[in-house]
Protein backbone atom coordinates (compact mmCIF):
# COMPACT_ATOMS: atom_id res chain seq x y z
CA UNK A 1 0.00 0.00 0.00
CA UNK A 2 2.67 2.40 1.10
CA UNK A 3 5.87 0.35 1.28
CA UNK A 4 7.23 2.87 -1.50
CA UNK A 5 7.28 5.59 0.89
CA UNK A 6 8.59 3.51 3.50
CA UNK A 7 11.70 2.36 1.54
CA UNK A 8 12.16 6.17 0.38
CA UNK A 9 12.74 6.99 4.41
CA UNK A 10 14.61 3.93 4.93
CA UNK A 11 12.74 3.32 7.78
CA UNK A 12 12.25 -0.59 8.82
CA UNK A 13 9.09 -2.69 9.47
CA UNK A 14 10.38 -2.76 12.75
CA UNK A 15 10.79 0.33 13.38
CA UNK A 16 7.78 1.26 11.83
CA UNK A 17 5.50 -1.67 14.08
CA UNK A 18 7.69 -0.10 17.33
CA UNK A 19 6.52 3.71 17.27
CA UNK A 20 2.82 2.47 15.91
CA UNK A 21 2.91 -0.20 19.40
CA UNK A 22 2.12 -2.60 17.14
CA UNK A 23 4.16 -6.30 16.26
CA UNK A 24 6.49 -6.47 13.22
CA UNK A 25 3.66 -9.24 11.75
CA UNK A 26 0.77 -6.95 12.27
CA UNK A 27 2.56 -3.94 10.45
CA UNK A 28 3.95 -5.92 7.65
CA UNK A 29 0.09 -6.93 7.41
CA UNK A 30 -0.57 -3.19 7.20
CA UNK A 31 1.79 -2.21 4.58
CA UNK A 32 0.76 -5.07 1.98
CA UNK A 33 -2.92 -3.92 2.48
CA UNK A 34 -4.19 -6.93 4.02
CA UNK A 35 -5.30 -4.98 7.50
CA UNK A 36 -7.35 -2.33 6.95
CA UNK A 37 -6.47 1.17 8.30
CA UNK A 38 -9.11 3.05 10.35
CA UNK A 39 -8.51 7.24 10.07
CA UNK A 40 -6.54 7.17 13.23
CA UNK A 41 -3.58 4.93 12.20
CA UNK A 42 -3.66 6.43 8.70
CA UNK A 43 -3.16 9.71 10.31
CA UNK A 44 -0.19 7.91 12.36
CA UNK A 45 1.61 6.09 9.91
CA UNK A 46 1.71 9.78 7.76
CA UNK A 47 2.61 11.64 10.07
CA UNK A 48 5.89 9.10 10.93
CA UNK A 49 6.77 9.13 6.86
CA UNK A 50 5.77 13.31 7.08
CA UNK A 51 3.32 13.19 4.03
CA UNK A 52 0.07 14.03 3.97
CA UNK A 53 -2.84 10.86 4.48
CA UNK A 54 -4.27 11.52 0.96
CA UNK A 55 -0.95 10.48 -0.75
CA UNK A 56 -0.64 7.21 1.12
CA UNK A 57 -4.50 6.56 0.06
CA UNK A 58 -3.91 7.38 -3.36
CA UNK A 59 -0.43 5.59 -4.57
CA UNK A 60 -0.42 3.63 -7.23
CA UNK A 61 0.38 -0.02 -6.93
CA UNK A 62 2.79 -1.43 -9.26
């Protein structure tokens, strides 16, 4: 869903599943798009990667 902007940062599943207090598992689950996001974490997980919600909603997949 948003691994793109992830892997711009450099920032780590890990890392990412630490500051969101959630497992590595659950926030790979997350990034592929098998979880879906309520407003709140969406709102989380842009503000960590500094862009604004709408462009994680809107990527394109490849």
């Amino acid at each position: 869903m948003f691994e793109d902007s992830v892997k711009v940062r450099k920032l780590s599943q890990e890392y990412m599943a630490y500051c969101l207090g959630v497992c590595q598992k659950a926030y790979s689950k997350i990034e592929s798009g098998k979880t879906q996001l309520s407003v709140g974490r969406l709102i989380q997980i842009a503000r960590l990667l500094e862009v604004n919600p709408s462009q994680l909603l809107f990527t394109k997949n490849k």
